[in-house]
Protein backbone atom coordinates (compact mmCIF):
# COMPACT_ATOMS: atom_id res chain seq x y z
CA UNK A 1 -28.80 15.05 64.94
CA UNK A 2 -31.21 14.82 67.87
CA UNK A 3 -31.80 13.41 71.05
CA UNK A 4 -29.70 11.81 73.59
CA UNK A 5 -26.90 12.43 71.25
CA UNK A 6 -24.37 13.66 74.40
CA UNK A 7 -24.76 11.12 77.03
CA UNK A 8 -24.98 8.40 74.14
CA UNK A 9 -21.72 9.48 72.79
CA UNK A 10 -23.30 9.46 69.07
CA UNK A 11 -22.33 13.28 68.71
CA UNK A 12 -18.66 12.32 69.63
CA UNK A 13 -19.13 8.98 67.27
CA UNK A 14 -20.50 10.80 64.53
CA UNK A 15 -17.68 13.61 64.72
CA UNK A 16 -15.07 11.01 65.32
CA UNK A 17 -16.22 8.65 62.09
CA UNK A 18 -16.06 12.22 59.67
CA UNK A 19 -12.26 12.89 61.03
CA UNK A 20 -11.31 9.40 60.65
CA UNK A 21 -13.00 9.23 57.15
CA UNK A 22 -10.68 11.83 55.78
CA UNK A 23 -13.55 14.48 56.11
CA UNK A 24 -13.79 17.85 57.91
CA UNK A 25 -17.05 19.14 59.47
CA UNK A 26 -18.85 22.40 61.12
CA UNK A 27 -21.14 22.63 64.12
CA UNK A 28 -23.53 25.09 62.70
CA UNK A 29 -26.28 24.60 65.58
CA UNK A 30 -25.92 23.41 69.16
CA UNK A 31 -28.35 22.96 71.71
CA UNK A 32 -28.07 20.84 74.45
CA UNK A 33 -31.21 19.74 76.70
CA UNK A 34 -31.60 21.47 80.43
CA UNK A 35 -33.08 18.56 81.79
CA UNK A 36 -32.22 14.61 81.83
CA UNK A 37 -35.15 13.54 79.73
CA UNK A 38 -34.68 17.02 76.90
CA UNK A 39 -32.51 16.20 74.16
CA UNK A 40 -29.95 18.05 72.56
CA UNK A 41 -29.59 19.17 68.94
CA UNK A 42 -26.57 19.18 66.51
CA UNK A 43 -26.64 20.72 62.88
CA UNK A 44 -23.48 19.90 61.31
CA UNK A 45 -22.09 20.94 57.92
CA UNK A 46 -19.39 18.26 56.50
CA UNK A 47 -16.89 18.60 54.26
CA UNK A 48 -14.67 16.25 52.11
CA UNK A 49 -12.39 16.22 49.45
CA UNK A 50 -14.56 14.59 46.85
CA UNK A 51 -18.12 13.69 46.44
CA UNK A 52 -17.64 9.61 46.58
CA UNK A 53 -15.83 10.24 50.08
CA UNK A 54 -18.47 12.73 51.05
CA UNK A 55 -21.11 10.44 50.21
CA UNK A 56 -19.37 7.68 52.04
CA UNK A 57 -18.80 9.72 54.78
CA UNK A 58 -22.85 10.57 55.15
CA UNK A 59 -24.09 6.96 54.56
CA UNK A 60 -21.22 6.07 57.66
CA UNK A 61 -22.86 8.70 60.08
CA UNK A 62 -26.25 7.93 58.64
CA UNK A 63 -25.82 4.91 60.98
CA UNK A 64 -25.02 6.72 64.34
CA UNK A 65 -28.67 8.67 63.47
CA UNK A 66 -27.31 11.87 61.48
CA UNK A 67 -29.49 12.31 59.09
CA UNK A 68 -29.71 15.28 56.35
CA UNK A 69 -32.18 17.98 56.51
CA UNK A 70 -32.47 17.57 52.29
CA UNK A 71 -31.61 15.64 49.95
CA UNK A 72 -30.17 16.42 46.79
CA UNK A 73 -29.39 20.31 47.73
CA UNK A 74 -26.12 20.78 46.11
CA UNK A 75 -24.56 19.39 42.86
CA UNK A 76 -20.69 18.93 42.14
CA UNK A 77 -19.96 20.36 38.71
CA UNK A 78 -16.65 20.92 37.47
CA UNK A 79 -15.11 24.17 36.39
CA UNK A 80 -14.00 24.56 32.70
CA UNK A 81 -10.50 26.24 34.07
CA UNK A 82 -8.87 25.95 37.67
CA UNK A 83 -9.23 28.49 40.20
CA UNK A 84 -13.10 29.63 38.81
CA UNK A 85 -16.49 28.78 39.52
CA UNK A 86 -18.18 26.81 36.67
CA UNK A 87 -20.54 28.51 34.36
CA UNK A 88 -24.30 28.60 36.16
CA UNK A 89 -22.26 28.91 39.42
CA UNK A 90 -25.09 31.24 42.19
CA UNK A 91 -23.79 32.12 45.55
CA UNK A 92 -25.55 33.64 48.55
CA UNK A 93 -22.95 34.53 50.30
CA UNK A 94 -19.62 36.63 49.23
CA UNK A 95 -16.70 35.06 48.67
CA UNK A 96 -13.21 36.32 49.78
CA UNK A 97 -11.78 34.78 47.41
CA UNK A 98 -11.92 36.09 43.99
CA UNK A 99 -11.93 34.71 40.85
CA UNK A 100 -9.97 36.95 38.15
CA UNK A 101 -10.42 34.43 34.76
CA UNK A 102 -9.42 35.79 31.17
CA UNK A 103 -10.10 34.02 28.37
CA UNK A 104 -5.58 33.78 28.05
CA UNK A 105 -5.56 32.41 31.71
């Protein structure tokens, strides 16, 4: 999100409308403007439960002027057993939590 996004209240909307939504989000970026006429800046990463809700979540905020940086960045794929990435599955980052899978659970 960017400009007038404090004194507007849309960064309070926006945050407000994920929570309500059943959704869960991150302030990744923040900067706010030093003067009246800069604006401020908001990168948020949000979270839900499921992609429907997720996508109903970001077509909700969409409104209030979040918009995403990309589109079509991730895909939901589901894991042949629970508790274990799916096969394909490529990380950046390192997980804490580890998956120990054998092929007798």
């Amino acid at each position: 999100m960017q400009g007038h996004i404090i004194d507007s209240l849309l960064l309070p909307k926006v945050l407000d409308e994920i929570l309500t939504r059943g959704g869960s989000y991150v302030i990744k970026e923040f900067k706010i403007g030093q003067r009246q006429n800069d604006p401020s800046f908001a990168r948020l990463e949000v979270r839900a439960p499921n992609g429907p809700l997720l996508q109903e979540i970001l077509d909700n905020i969409h409104d209030h002027g979040a918009v995403s940086p990309a589109t079509n960045d991730c895909t939901v794929v589901r894991a042949d057993l629970d508790s274990c990435f799916p096969e394909g599955f490529y990380s950046t980052t390192i997980s804490e939590r580890k998956c120990a899978c054998t092929e007798n659970g």
